[in-house]
Structures are given as structure tokens and as C-alpha cells.
PDB file of N, CA and C in Angstrom:
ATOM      1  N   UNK A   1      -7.540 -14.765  32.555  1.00  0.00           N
ATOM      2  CA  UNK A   1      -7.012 -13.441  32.294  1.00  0.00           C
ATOM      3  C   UNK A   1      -5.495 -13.431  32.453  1.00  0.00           C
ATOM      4  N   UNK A   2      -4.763 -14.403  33.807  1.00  0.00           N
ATOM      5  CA  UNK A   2      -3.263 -14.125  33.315  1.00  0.00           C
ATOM      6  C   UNK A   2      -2.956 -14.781  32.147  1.00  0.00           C
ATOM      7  N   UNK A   3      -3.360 -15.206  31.484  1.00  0.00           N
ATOM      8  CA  UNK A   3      -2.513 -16.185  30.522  1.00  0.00           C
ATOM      9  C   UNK A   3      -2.555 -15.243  28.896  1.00  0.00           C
ATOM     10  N   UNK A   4      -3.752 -13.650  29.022  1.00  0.00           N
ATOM     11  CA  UNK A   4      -3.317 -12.886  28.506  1.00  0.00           C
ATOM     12  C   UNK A   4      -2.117 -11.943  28.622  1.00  0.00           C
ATOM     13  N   UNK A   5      -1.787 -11.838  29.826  1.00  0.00           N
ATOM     14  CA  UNK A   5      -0.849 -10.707  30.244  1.00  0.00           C
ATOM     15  C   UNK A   5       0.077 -10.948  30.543  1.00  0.00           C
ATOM     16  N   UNK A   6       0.831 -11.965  29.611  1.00  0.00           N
ATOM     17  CA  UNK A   6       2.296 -12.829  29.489  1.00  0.00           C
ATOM     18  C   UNK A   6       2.936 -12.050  28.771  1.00  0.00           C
ATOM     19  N   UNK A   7       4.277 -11.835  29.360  1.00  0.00           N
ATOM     20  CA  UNK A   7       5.297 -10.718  28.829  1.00  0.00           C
ATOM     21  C   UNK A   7       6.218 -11.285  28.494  1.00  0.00           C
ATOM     22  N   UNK A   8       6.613 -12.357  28.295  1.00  0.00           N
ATOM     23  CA  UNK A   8       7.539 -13.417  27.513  1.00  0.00           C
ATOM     24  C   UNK A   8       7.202 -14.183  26.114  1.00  0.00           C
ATOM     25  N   UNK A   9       7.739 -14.189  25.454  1.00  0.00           N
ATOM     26  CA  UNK A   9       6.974 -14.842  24.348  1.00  0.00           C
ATOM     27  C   UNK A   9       7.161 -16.495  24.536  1.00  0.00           C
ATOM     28  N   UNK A  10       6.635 -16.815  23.722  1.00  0.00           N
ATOM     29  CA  UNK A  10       5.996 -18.772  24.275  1.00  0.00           C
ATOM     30  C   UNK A  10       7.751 -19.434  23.743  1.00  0.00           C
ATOM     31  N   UNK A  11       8.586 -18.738  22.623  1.00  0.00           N
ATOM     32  CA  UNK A  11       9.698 -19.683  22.410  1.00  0.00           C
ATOM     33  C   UNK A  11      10.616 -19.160  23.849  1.00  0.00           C
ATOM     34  N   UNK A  12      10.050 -18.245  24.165  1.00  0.00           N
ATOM     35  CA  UNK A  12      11.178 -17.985  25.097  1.00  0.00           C
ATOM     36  C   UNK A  12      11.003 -18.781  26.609  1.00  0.00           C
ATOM     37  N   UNK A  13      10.078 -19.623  26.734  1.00  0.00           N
ATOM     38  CA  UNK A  13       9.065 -20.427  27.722  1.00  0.00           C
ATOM     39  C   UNK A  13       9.827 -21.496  27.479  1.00  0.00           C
ATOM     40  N   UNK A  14      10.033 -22.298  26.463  1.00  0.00           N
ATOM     41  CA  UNK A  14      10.152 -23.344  25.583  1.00  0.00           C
ATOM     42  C   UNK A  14      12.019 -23.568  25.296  1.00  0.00           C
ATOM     43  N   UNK A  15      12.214 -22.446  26.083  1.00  0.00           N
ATOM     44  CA  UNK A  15      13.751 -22.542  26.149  1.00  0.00           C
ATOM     45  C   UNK A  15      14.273 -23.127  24.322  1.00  0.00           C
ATOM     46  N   UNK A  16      13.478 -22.487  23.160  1.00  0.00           N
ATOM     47  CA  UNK A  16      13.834 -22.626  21.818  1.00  0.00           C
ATOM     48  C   UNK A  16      13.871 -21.652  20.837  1.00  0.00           C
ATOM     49  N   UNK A  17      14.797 -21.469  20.381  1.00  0.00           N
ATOM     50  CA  UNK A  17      15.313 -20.071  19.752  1.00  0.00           C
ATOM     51  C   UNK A  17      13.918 -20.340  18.317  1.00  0.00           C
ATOM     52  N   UNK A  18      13.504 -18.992  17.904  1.00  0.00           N
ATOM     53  CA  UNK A  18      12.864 -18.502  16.752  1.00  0.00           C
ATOM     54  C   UNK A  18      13.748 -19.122  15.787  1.00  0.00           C
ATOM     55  N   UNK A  19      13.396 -19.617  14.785  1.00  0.00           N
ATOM     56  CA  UNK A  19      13.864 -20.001  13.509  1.00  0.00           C
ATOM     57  C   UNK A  19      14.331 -18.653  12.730  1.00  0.00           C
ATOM     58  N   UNK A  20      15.509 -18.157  12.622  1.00  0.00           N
ATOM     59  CA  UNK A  20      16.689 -17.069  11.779  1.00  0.00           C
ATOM     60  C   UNK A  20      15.742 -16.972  10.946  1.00  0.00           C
ATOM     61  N   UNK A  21      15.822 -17.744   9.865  1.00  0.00           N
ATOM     62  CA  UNK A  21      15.174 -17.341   8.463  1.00  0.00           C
ATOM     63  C   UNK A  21      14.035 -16.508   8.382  1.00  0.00           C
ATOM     64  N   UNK A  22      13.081 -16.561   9.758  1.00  0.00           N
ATOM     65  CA  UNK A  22      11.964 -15.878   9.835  1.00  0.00           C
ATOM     66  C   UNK A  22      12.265 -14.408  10.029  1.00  0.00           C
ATOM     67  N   UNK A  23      13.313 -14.221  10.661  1.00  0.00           N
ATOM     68  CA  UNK A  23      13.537 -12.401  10.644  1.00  0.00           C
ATOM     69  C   UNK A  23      14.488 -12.165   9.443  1.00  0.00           C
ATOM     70  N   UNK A  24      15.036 -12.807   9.193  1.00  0.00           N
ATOM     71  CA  UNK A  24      15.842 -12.596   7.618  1.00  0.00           C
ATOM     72  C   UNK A  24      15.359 -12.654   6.698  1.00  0.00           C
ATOM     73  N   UNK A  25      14.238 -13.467   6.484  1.00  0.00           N
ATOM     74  CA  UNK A  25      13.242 -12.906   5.004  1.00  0.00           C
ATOM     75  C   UNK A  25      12.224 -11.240   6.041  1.00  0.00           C
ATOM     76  N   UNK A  26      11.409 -11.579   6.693  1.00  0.00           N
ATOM     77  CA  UNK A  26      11.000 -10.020   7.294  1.00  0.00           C
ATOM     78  C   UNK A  26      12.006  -9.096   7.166  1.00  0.00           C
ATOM     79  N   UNK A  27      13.361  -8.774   7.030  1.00  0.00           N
ATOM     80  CA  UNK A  27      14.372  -7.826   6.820  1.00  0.00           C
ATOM     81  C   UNK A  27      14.197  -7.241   5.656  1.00  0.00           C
ATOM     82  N   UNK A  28      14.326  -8.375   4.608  1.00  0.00           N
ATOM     83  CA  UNK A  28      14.396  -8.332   2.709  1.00  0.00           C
ATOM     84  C   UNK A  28      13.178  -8.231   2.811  1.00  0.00           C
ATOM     85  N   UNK A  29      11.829  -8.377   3.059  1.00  0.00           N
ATOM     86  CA  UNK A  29      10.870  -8.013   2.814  1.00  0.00           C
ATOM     87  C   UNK A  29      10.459  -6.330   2.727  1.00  0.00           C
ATOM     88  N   UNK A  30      10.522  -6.117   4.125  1.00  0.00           N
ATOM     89  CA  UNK A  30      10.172  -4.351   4.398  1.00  0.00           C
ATOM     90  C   UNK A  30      10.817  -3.628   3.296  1.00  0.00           C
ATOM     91  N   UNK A  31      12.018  -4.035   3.094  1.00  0.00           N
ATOM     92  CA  UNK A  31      12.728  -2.635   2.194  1.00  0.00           C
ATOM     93  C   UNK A  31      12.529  -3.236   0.633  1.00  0.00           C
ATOM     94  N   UNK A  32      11.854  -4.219   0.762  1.00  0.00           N
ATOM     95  CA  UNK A  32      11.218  -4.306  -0.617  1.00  0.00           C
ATOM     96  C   UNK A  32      10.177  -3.692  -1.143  1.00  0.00           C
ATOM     97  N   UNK A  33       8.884  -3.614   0.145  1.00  0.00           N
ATOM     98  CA  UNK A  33       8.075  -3.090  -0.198  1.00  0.00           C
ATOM     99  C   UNK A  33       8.258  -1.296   0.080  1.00  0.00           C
ATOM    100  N   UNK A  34       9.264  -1.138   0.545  1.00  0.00           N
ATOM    101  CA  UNK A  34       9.350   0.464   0.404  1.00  0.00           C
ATOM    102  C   UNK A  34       9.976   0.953  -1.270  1.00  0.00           C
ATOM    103  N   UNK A  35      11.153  -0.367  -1.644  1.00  0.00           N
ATOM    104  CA  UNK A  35      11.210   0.282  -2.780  1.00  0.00           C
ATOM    105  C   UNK A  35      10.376   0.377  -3.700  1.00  0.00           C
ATOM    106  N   UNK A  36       9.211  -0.571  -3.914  1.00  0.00           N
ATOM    107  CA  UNK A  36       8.312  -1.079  -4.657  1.00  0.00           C
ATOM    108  C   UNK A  36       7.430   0.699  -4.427  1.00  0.00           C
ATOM    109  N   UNK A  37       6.992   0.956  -3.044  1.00  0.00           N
ATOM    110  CA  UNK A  37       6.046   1.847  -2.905  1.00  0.00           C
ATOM    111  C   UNK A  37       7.310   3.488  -3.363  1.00  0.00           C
ATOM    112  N   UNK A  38       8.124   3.646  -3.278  1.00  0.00           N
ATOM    113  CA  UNK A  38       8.939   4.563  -3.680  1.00  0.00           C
ATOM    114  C   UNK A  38       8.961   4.715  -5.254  1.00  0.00           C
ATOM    115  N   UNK A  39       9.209   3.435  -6.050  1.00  0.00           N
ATOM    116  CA  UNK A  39       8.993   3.395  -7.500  1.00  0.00           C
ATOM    117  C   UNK A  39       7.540   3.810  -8.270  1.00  0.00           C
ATOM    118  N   UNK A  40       6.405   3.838  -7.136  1.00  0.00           N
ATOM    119  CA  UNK A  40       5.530   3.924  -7.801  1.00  0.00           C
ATOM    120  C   UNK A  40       5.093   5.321  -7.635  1.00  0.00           C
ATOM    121  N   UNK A  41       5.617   5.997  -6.270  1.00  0.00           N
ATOM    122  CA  UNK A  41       5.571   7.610  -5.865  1.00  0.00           C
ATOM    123  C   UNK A  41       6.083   8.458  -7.247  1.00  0.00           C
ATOM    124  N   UNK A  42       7.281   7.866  -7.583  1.00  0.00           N
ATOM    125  CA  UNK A  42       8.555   8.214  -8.193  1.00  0.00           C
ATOM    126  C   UNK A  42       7.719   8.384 -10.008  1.00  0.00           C
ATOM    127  N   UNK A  43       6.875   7.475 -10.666  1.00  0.00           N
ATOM    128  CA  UNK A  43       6.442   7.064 -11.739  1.00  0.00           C
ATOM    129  C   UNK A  43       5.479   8.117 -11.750  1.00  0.00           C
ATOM    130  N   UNK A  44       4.773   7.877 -10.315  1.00  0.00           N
ATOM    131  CA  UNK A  44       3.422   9.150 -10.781  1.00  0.00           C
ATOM    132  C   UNK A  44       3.662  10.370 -10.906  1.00  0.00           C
ATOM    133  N   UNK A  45       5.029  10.936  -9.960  1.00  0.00           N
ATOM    134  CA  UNK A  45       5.285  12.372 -10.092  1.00  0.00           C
ATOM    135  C   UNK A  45       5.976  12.582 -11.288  1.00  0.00           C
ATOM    136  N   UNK A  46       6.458  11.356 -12.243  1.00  0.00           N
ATOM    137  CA  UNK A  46       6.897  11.661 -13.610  1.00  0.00           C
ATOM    138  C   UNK A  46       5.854  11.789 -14.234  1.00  0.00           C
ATOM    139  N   UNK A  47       4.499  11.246 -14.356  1.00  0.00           N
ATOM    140  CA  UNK A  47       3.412  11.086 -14.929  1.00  0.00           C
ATOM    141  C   UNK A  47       2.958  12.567 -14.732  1.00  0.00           C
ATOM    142  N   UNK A  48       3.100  13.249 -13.364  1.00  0.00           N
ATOM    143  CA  UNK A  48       2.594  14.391 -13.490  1.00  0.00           C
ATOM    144  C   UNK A  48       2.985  15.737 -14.075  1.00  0.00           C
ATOM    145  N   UNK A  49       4.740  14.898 -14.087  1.00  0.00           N
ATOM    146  CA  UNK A  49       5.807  16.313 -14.815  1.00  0.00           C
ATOM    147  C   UNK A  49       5.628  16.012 -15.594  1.00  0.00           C
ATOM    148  N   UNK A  50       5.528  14.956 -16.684  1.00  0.00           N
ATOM    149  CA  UNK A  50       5.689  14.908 -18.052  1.00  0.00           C
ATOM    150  C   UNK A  50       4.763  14.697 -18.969  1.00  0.00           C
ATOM    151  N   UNK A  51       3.670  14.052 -18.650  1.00  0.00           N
ATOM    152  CA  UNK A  51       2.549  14.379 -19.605  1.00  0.00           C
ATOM    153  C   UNK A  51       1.480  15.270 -19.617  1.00  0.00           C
ATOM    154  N   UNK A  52       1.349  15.879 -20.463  1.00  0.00           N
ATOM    155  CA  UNK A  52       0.196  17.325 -20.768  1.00  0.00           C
ATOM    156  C   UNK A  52      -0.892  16.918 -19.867  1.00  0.00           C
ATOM    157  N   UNK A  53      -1.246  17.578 -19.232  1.00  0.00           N
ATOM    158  CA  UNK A  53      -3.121  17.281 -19.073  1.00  0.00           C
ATOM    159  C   UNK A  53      -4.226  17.169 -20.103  1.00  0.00           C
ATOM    160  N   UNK A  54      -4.605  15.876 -19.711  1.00  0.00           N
ATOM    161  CA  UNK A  54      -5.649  15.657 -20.893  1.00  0.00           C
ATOM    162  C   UNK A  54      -6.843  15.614 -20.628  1.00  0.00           C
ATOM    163  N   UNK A  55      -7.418  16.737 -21.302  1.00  0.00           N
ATOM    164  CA  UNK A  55      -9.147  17.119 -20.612  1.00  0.00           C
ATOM    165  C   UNK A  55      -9.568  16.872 -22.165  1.00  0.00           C
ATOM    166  N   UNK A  56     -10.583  15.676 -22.642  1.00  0.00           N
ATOM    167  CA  UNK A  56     -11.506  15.622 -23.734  1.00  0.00           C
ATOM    168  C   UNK A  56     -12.328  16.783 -23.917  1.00  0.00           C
ATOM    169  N   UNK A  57     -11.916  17.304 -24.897  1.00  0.00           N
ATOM    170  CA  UNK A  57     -13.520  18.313 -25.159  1.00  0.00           C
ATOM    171  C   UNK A  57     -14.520  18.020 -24.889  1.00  0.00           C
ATOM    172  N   UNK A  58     -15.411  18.538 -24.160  1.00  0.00           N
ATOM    173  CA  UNK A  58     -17.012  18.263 -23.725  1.00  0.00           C
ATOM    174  C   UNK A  58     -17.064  17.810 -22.885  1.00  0.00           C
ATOM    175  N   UNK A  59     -16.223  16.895 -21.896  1.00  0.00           N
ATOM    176  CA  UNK A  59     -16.271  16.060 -20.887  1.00  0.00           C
ATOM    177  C   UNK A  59     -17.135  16.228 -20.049  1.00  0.00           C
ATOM    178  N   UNK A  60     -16.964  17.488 -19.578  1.00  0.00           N
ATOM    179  CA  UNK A  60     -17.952  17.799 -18.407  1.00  0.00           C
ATOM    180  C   UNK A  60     -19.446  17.762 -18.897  1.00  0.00           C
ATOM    181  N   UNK A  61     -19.378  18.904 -20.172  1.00  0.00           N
ATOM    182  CA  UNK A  61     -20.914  19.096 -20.417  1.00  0.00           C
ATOM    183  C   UNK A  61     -21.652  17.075 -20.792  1.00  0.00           C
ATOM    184  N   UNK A  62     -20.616  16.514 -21.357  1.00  0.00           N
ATOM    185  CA  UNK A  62     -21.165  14.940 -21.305  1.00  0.00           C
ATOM    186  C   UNK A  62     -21.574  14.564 -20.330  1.00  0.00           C
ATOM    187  N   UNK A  63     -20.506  14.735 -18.778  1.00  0.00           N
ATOM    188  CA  UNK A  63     -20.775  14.222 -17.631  1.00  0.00           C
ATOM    189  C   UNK A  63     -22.088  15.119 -17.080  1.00  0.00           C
ATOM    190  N   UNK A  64     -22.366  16.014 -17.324  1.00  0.00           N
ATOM    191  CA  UNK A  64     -23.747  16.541 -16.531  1.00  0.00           C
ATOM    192  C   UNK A  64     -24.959  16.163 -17.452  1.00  0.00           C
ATOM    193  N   UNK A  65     -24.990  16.405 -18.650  1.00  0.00           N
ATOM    194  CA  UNK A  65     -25.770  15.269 -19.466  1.00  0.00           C
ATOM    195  C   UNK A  65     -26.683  14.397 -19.090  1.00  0.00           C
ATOM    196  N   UNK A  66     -25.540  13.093 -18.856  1.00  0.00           N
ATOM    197  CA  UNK A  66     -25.290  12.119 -18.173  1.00  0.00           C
ATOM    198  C   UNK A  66     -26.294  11.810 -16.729  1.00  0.00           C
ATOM    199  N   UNK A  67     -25.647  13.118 -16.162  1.00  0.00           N
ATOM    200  CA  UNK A  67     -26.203  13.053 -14.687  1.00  0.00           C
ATOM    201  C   UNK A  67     -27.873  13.525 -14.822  1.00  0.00           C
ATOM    202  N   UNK A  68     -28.068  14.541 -15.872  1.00  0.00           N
ATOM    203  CA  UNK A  68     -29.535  14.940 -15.639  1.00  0.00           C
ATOM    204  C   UNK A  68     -30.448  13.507 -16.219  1.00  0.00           C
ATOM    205  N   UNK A  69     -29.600  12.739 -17.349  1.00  0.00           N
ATOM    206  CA  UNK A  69     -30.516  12.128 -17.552  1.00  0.00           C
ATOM    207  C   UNK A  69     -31.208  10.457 -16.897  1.00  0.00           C
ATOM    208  N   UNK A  70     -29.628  10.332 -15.865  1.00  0.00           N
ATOM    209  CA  UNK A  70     -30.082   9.838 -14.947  1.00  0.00           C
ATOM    210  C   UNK A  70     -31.085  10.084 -13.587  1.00  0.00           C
ATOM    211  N   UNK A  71     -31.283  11.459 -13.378  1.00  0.00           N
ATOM    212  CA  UNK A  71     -31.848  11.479 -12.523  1.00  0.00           C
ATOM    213  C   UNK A  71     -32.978  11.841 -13.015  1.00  0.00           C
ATOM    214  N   UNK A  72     -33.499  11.819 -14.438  1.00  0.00           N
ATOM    215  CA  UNK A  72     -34.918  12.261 -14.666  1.00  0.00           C
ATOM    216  C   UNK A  72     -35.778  10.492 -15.017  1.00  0.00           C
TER     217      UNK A  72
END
């Protein structure tokens, strides 16, 4: 059980610094994936300002159709 409740991390035991590159790509990473998830927020609320709503005629009465004649 102590060897869970170590409050040092193991390079810091080891008297050896973390390898840089590992928090410098994790840096460029995060704000990549925020812009990535921002571009796609950004696309749908254009999707929602700018194209008409498109409801097929009949849709529904197809979709219940559908449903009665699956369940008979």
C-alpha cells in the first residue's frame, strides 16, 4: 500500500528530468484539438443558419407505416 501513496513522481526519484518534447507536443496538441472541436461547433451553427429545414413530404406518415408494420 505505500508504494501507492507516492507523492513524487518516479523521474523525480531517478534524479532525471522528463524528456521537453513530451510537454511541447502535449502544448500543440490541446489547442489543436480545441480548434478542431471549435471549427466543427462553428460549421454546424452555419449549417443551422443557413440551410432551410428539410422535412420530405410524408416522412413521418412513412415512418409510422414503417413502425406498424413492424410490429404486426
Amino acid at each position: 500500500m505505500r508504494g501507492r501513496l507516492r507523492t513524487r513522481p518516479r523521474w523525480h526519484e531517478e534524479r532525471e528530468e522528463p524528456d521537453y518534447r513530451f510537454t511541447l507536443a502535449n502544448e500543440r496538441n490541446f489547442p489543436a484539438w480545441l480548434r478542431t472541436s471549435l471549427a466543427l461547433v462553428a460549421g454546424a451553427v452555419a449549417l443551422n443558419q443557413l440551410v432551410p429545414p428539410f422535412r420530405p413530404i410524408g416522412a413521418s406518415t412513412l415512418a409510422v407505416v414503417q413502425l406498424v408494420l413492424i410490429e404486426t
